[in-house]
N, C-alpha and C. Protein backbone atom coordinates (compact mmCIF):
# COMPACT_ATOMS: atom_id res chain seq x y z
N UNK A 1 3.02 -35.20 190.15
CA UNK A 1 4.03 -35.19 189.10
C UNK A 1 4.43 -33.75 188.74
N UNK A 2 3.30 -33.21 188.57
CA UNK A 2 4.13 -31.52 188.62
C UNK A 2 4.75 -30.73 189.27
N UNK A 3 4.75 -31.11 190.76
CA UNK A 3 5.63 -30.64 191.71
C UNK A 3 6.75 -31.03 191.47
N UNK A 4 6.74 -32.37 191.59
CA UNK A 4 8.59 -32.95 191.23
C UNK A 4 8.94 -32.07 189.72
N UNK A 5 7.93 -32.44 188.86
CA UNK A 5 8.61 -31.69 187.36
C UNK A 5 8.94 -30.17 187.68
N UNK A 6 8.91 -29.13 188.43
CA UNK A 6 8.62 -28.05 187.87
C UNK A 6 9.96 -27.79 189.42
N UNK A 7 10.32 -28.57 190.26
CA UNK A 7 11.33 -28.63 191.02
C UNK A 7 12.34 -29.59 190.45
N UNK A 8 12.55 -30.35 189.61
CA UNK A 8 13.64 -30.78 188.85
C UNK A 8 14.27 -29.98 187.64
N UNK A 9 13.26 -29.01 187.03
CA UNK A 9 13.15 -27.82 186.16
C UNK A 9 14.03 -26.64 186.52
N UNK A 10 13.34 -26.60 187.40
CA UNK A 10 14.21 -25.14 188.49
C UNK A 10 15.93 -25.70 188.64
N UNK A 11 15.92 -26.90 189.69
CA UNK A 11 17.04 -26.99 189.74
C UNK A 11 17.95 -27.39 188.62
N UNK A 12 17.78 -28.00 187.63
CA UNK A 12 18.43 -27.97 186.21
C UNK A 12 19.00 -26.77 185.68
N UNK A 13 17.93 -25.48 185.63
CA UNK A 13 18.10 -24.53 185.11
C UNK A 13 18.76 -23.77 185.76
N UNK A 14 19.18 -23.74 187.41
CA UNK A 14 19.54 -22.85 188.42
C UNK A 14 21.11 -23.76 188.14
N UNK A 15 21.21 -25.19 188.09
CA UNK A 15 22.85 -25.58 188.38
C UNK A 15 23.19 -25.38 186.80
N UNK A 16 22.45 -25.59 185.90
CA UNK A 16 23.12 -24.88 184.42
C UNK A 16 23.92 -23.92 184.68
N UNK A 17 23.15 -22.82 185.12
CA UNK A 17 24.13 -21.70 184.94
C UNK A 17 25.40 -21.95 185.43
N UNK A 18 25.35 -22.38 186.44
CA UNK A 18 27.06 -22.45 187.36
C UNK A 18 27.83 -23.76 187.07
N UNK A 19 26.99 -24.13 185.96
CA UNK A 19 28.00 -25.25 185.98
C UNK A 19 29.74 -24.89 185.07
N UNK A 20 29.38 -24.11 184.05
CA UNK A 20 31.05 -23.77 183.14
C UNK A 20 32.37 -23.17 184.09
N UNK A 21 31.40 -22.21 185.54
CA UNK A 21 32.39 -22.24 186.95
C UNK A 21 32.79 -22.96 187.58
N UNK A 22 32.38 -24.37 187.63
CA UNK A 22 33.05 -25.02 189.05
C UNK A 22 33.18 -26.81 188.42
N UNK A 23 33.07 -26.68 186.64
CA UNK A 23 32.99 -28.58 186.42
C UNK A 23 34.67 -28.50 186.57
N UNK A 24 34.31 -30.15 186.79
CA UNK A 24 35.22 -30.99 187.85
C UNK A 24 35.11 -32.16 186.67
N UNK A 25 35.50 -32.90 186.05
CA UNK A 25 35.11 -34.29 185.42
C UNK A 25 35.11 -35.28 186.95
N UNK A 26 33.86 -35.80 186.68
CA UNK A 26 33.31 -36.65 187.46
C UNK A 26 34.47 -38.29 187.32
N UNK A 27 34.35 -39.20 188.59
CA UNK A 27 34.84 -40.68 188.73
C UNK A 27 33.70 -41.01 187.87
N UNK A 28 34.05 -42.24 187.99
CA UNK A 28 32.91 -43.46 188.17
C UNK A 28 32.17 -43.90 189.75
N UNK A 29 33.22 -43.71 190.45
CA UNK A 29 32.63 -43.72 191.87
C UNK A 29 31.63 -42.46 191.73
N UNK A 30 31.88 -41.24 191.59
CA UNK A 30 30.88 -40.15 191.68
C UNK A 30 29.76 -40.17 190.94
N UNK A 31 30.12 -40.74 189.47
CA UNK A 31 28.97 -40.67 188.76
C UNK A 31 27.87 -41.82 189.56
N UNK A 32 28.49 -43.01 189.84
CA UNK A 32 27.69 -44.21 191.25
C UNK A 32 26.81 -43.54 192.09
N UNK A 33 27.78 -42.70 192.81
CA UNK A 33 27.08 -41.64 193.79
C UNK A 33 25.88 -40.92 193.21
N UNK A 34 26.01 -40.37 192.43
CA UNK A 34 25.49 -39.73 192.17
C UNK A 34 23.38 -39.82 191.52
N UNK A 35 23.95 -41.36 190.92
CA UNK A 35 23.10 -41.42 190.64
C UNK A 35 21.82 -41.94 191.87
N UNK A 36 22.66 -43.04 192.75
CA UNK A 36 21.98 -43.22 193.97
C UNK A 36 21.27 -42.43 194.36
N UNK A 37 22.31 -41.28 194.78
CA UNK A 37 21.79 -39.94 195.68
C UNK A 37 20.41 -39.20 194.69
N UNK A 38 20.62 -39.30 193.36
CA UNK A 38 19.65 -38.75 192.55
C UNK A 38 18.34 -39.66 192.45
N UNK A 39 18.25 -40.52 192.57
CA UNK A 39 17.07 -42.09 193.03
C UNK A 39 16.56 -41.80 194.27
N UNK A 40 17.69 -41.55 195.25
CA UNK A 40 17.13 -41.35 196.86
C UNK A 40 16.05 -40.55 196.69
N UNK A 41 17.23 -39.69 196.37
CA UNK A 41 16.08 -38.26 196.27
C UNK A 41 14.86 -37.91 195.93
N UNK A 42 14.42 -38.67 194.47
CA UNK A 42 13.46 -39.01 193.88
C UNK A 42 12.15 -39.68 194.63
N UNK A 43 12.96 -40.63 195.31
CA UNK A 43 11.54 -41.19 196.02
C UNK A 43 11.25 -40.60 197.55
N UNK A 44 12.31 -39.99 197.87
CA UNK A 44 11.94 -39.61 198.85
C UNK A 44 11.35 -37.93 198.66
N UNK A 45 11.10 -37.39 197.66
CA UNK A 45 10.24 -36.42 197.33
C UNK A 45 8.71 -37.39 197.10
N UNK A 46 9.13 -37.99 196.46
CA UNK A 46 7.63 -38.79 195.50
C UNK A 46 6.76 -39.34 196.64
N UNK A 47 7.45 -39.70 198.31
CA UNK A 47 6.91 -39.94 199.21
C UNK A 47 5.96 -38.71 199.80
N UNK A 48 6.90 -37.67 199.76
CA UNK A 48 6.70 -36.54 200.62
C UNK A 48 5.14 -36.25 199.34
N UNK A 49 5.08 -36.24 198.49
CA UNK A 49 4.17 -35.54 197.57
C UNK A 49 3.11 -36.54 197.88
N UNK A 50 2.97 -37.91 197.88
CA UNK A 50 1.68 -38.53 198.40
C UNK A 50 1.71 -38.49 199.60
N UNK A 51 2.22 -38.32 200.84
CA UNK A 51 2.01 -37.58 202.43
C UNK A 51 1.22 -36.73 202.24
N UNK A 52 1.20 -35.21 201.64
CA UNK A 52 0.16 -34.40 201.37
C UNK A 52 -0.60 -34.66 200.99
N UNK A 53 -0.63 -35.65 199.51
CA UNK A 53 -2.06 -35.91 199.07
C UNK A 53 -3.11 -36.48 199.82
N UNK A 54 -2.09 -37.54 200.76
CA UNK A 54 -3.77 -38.08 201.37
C UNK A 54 -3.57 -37.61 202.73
N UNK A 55 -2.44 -37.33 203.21
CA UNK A 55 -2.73 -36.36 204.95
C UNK A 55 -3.07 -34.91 204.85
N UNK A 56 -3.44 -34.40 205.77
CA UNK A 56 -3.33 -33.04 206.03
C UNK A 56 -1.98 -32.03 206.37
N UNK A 57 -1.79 -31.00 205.96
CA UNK A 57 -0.53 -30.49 205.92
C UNK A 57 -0.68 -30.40 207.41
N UNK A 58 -1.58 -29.68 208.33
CA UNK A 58 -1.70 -29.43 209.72
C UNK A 58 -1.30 -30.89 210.23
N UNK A 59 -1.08 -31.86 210.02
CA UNK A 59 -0.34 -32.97 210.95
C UNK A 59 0.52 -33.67 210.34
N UNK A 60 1.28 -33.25 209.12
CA UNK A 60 2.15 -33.39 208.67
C UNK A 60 3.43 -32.55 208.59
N UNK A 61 3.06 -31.10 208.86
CA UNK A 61 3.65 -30.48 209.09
C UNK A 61 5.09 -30.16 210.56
N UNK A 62 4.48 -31.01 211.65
CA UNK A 62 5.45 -30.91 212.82
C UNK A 62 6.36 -31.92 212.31
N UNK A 63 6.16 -33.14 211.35
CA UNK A 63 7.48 -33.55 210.99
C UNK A 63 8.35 -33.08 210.10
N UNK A 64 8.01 -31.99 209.52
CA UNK A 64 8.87 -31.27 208.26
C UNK A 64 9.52 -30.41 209.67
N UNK A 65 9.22 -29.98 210.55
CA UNK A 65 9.84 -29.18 211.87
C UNK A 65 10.88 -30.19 212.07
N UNK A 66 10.38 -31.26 212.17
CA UNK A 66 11.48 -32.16 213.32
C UNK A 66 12.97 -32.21 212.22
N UNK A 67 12.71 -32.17 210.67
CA UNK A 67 14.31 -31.95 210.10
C UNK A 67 15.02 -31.43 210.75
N UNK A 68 14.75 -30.37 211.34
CA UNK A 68 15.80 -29.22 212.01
C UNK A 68 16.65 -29.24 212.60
N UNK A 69 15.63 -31.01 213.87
CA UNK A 69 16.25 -31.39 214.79
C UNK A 69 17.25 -32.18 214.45
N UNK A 70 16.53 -33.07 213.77
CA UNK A 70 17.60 -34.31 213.07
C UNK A 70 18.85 -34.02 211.94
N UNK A 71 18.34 -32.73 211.64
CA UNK A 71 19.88 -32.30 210.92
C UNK A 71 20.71 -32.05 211.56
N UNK A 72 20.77 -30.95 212.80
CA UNK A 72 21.56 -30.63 213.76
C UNK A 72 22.43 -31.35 214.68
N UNK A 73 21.74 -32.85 214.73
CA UNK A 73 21.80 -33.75 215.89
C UNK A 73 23.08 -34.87 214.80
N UNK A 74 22.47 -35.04 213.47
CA UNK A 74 22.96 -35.65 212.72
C UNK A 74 24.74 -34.96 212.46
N UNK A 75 24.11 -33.21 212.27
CA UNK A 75 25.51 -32.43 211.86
C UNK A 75 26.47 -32.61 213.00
N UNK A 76 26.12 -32.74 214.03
CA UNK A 76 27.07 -32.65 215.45
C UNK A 76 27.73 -33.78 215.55
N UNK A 77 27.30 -35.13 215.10
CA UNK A 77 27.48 -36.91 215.49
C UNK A 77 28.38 -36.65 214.16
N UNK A 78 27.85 -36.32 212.85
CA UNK A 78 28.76 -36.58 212.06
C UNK A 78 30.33 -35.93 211.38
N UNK A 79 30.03 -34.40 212.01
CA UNK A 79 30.62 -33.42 211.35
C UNK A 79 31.18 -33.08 212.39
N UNK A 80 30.90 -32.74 213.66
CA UNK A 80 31.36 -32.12 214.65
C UNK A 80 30.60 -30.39 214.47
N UNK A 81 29.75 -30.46 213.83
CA UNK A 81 29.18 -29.31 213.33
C UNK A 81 28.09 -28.52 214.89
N UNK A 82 28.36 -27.43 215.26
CA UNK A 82 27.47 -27.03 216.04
C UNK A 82 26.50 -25.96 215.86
N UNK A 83 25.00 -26.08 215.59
CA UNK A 83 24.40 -25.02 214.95
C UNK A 83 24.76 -23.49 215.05
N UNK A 84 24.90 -22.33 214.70
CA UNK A 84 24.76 -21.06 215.18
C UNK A 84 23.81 -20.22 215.00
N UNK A 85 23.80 -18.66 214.86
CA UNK A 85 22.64 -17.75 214.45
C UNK A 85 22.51 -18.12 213.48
């Protein structure tokens, strides 16, 4: 619980600042979105935080590698995006 708290903290306090630069009034579709994406997110940290607790980072760790792959692979199929330097 303190990992998620003290990384929901940060990012609160880091998009505060920039928020009076770039608000937008939100849909209802976005605020939808949004909240989803903010749930996803949630558990899929809250996963990642009991992975460590009961695995070892040494064999948990080559799948935090494999994002790299699956972002790239994902960015190219979806975006047309091709990695660079």
């Amino acid at each position: 619980l303190t990992t998620m708290a003290y990384s929901a903290l940060t990012g609160v306090a880091i998009l505060s600042i920039m928020v009076p630069f770039v608000w937008v009034s939100p849909t209802w579709t976005g605020i939808g979105l949004g909240i989803v994406i903010g749930l996803a997110s949630t558990i899929g940290q809250w996963i990642i935080v009991l992975a460590y607790r009961y695995g070892d980072a040494s064999v948990l760790a080559p799948f935090s590698y494999t994002q790299l792959l699956w972002v790239s692979i994902l960015g190219f199929f979806l975006f047309g995006e091709l990695p660079d330097v």
